[in-house]
Protein backbone atom coordinates (compact mmCIF):
# COMPACT_ATOMS: atom_id res chain seq x y z
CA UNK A 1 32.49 34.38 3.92
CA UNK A 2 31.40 31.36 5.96
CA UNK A 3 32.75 27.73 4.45
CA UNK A 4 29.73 25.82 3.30
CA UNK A 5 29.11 22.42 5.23
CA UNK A 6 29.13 18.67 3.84
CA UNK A 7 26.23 17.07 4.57
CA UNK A 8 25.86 13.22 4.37
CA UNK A 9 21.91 12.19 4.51
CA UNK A 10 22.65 8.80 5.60
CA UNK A 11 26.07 8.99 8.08
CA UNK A 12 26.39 5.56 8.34
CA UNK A 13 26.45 4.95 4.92
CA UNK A 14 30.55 3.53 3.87
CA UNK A 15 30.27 5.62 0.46
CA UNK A 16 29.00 8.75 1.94
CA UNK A 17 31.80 8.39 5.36
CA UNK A 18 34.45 8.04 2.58
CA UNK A 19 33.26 11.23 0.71
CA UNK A 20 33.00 13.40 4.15
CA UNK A 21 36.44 12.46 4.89
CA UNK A 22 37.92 13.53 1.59
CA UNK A 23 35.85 16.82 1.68
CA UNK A 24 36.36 16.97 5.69
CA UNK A 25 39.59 19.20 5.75
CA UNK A 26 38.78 22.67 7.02
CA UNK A 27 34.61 22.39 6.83
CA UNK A 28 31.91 21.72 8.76
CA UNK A 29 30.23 18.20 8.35
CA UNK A 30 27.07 17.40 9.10
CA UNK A 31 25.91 13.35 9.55
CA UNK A 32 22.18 12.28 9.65
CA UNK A 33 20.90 9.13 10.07
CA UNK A 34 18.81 7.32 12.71
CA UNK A 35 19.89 6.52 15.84
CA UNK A 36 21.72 9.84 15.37
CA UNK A 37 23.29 9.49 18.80
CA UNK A 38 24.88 6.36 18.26
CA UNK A 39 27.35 8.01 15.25
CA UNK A 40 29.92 9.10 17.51
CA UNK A 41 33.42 6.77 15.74
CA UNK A 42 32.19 8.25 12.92
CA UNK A 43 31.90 11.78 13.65
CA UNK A 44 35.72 11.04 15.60
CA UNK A 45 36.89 9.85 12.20
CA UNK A 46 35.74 12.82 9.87
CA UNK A 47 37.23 15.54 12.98
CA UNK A 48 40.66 13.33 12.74
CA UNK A 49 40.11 14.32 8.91
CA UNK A 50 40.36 17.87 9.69
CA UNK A 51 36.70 18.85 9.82
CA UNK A 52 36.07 22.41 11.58
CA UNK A 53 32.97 20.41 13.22
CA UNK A 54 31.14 17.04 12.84
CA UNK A 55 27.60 17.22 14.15
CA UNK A 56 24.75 14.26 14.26
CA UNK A 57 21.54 15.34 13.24
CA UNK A 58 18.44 12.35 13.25
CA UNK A 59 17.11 11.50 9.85
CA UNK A 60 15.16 8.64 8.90
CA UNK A 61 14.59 8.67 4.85
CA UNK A 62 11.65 6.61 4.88
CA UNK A 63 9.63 9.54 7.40
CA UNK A 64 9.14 11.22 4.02
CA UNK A 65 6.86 14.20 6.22
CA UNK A 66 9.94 14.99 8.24
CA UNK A 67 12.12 15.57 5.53
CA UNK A 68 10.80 19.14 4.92
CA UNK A 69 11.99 20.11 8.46
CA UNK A 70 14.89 18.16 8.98
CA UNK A 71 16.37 19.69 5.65
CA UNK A 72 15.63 23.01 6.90
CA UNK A 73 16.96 23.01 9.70
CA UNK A 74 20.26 21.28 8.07
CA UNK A 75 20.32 24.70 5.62
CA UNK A 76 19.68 27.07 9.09
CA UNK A 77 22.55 26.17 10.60
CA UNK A 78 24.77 28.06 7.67
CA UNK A 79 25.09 27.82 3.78
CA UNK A 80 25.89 24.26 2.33
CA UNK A 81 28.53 23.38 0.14
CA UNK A 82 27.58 19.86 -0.91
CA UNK A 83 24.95 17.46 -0.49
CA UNK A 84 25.39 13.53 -0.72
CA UNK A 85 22.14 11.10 -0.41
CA UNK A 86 24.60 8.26 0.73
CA UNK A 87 20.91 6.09 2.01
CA UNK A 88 19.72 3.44 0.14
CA UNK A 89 18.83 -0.72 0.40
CA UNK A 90 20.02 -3.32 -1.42
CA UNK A 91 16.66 -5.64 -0.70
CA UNK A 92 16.54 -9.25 -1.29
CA UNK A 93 15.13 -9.80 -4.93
CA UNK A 94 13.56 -13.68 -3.87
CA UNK A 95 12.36 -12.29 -0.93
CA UNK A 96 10.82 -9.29 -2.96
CA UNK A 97 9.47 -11.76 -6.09
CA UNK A 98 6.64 -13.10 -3.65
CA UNK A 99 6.48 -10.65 -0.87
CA UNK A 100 5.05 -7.24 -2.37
CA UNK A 101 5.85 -5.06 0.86
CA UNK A 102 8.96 -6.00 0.56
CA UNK A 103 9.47 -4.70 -3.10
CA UNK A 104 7.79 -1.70 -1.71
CA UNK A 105 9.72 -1.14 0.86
CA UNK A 106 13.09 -1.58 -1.50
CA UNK A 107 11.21 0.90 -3.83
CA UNK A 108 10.67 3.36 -1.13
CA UNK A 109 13.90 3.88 -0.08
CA UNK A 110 15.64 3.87 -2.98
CA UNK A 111 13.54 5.95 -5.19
CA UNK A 112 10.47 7.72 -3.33
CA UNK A 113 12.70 8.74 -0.57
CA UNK A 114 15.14 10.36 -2.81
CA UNK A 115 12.86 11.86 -4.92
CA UNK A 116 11.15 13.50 -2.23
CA UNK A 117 14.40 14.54 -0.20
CA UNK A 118 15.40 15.86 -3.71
CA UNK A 119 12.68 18.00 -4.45
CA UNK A 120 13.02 19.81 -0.54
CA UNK A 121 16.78 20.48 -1.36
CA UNK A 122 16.14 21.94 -4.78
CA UNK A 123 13.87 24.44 -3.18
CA UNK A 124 15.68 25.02 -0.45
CA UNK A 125 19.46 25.40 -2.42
CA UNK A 126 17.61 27.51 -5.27
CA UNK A 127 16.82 29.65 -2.22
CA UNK A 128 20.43 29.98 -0.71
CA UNK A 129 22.11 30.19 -4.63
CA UNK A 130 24.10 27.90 -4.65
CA UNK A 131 25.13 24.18 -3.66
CA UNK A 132 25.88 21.04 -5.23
CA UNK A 133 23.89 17.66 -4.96
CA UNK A 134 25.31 14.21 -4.56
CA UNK A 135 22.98 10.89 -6.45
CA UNK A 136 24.02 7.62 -6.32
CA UNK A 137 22.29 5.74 -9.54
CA UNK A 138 24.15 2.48 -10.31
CA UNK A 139 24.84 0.32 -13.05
CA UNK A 140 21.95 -1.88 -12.02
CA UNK A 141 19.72 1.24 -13.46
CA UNK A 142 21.07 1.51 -16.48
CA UNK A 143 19.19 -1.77 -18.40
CA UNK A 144 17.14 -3.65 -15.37
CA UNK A 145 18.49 -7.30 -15.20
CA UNK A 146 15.77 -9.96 -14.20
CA UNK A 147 18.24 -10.71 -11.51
CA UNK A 148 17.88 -7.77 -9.51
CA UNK A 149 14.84 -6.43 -11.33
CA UNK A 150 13.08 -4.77 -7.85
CA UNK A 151 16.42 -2.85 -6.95
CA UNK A 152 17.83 -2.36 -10.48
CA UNK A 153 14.30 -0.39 -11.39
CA UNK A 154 14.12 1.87 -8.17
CA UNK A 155 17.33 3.08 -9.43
CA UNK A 156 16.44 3.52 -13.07
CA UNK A 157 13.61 5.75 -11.41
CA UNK A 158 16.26 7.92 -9.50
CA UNK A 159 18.62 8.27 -12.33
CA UNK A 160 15.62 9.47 -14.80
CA UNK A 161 14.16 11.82 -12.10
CA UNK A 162 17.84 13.57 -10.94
CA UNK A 163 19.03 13.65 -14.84
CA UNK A 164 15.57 16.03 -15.13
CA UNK A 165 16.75 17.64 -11.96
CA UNK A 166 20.46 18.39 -12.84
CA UNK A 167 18.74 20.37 -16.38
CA UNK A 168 16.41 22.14 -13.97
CA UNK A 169 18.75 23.41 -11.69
CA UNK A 170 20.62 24.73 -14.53
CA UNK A 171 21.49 28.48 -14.31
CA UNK A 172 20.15 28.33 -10.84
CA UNK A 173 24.15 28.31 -9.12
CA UNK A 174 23.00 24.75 -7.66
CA UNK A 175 24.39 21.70 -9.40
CA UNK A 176 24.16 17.90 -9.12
CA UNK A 177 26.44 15.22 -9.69
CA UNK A 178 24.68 11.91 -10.81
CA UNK A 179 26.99 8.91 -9.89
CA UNK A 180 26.62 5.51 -11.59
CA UNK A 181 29.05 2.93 -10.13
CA UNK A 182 29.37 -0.68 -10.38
CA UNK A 183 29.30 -3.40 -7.69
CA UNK A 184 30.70 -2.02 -4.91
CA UNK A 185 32.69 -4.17 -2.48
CA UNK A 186 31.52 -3.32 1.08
CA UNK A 187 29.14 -4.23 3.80
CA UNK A 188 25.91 -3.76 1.44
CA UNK A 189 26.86 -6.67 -0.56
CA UNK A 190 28.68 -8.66 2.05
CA UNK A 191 28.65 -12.27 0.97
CA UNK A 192 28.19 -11.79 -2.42
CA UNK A 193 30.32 -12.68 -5.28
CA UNK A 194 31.98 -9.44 -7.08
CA UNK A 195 31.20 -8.65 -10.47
CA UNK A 196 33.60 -7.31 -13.00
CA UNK A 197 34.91 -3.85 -13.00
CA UNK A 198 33.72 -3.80 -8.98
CA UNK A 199 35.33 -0.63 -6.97
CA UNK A 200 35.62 -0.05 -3.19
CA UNK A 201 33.58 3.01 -1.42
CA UNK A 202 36.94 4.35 -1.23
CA UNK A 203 37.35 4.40 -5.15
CA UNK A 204 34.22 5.65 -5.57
CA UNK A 205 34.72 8.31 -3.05
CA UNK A 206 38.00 9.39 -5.10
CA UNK A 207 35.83 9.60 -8.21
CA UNK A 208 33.33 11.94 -6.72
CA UNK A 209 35.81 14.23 -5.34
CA UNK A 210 37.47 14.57 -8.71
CA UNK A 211 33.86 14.95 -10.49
CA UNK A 212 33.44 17.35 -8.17
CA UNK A 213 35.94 19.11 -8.66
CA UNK A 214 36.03 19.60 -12.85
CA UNK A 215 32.57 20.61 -11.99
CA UNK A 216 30.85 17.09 -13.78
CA UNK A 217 27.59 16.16 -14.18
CA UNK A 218 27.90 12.47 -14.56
CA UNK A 219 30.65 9.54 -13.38
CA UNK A 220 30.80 6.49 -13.92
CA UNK A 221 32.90 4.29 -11.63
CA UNK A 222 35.29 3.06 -12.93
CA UNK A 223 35.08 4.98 -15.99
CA UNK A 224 35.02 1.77 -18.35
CA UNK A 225 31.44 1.16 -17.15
CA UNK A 226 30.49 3.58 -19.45
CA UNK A 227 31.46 1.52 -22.52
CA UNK A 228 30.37 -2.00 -20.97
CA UNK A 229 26.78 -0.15 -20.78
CA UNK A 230 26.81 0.60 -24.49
CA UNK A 231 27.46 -3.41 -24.92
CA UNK A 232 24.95 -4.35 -22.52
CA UNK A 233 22.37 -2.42 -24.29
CA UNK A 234 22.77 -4.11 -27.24
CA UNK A 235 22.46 -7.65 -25.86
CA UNK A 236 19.04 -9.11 -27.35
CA UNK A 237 16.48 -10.09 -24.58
CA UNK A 238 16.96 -13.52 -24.71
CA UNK A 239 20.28 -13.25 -23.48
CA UNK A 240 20.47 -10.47 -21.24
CA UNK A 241 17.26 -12.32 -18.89
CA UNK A 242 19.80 -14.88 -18.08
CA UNK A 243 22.47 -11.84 -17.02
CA UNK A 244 23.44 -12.81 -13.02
CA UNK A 245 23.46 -9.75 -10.81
């Protein structure tokens, strides 16, 4: 029986590069992302990993009518073990307060992108039997902060629309793994201050691969988030407005 492949929609992304490399060893890995042919130091890193192969495939999330084809063309090169939607923007929420293209663009790509790319690889995993699915939500979903309101509510979207997908792909032999980290230290948020509890794409890669592998649902990274969230939700309005990122 052929080894399923790891596919990273969005090979450039840190996260996502960290993840292939940890799931690398012995499988085929498949990286897409525009400007497809410019990925080859990181398809070199992930074949130092150990990966059988490492191929580049062009995807751009925000041509939502090529993700039909690109996905299935992904799923006929042979079955696929797991799927991780490493793309995403972090936007700039001034920018995005008076310019409404902007917030649509942030919105886009962070939630209409995924929800489409979603939907195509629920069809098309129901139809192999199996596979597991990759979301990154974030902490910034979980009660929308006036200080990142534009971001922090396209992934509030995304974590409500894959928590509905993880109960309908129940029974089906396809899974997903909803993953709700912190601030994460890396070139997304260069230049910005860290907030408590922040973890590196490297920890958060080690948390997936574990989740992964006991077959979870949901992570939170680090785990503690989990309990700051039940605090934060309890914070009256007044207060929590003034919340920084």
């Amino acid at each position: 029986m052929s080894v399923g492949s790891v596919v990273i929609l969005g090979g450039r992304s840190e996260i996502g590069l960290e993840v292939a490399t940890r799931l690398a060893p012995g499988r085929p890995v498949i990286l897409a992302a525009r400007r497809s042919g410019d990925l080859a130091d990181e398809q070199a890193a992930i074949r130092a990993a150990g990966a059988t192969t490492v191929d580049a495939v062009e995807f751009d999330a925000d041509h939502l009518a090529d993700h039909g084809r690109v996905l299935s063309e992904i799923v006929e090169r042979g079955p696929i073990d797991v799927v991780v939607l490493a793309f995403g923007v972090l936007g700039d929420q001034a920018r995005a307060e008076s310019d409404a293209q902007h917030a649509v663009n942030v919105v886009h790509t962070d939630y209409v992108a995924q929800v489409s790319v979603l939907t195509h690889l629920a069809q098309l995993l129901r139809a192999q039997g199996s596979g597991r699915i990759v979301v990154f939500s974030s902490v910034a979903g979980a009660r929308v902060r006036r200080a990142n309101y534009v971001y922090g509510s396209a992934k509030a979207g995304l974590d409500g629309f894959a928590s509905g997908l993880g109960d309908a792909l129940h029974g089906s032999g396809v899974s997903l793994l909803l993953v709700r980290p912190g601030f994460v230290i890396g070139r997304m948020t260069e230049g910005m201050s860290s907030a408590p509890m922040s973890s590196t794409p490297g920890q958060v890669a080690d948390a997936v691969v574990r989740a992964l592998g006991k077959g979870r649902e949901r992570v939170w990274v680090p785990g503690l988030l989990r309990l700051a969230i039940v605090v934060m939700r309890l914070l009256p309005q007044r207060i929590w407005r003034r919340m920084p990122r």
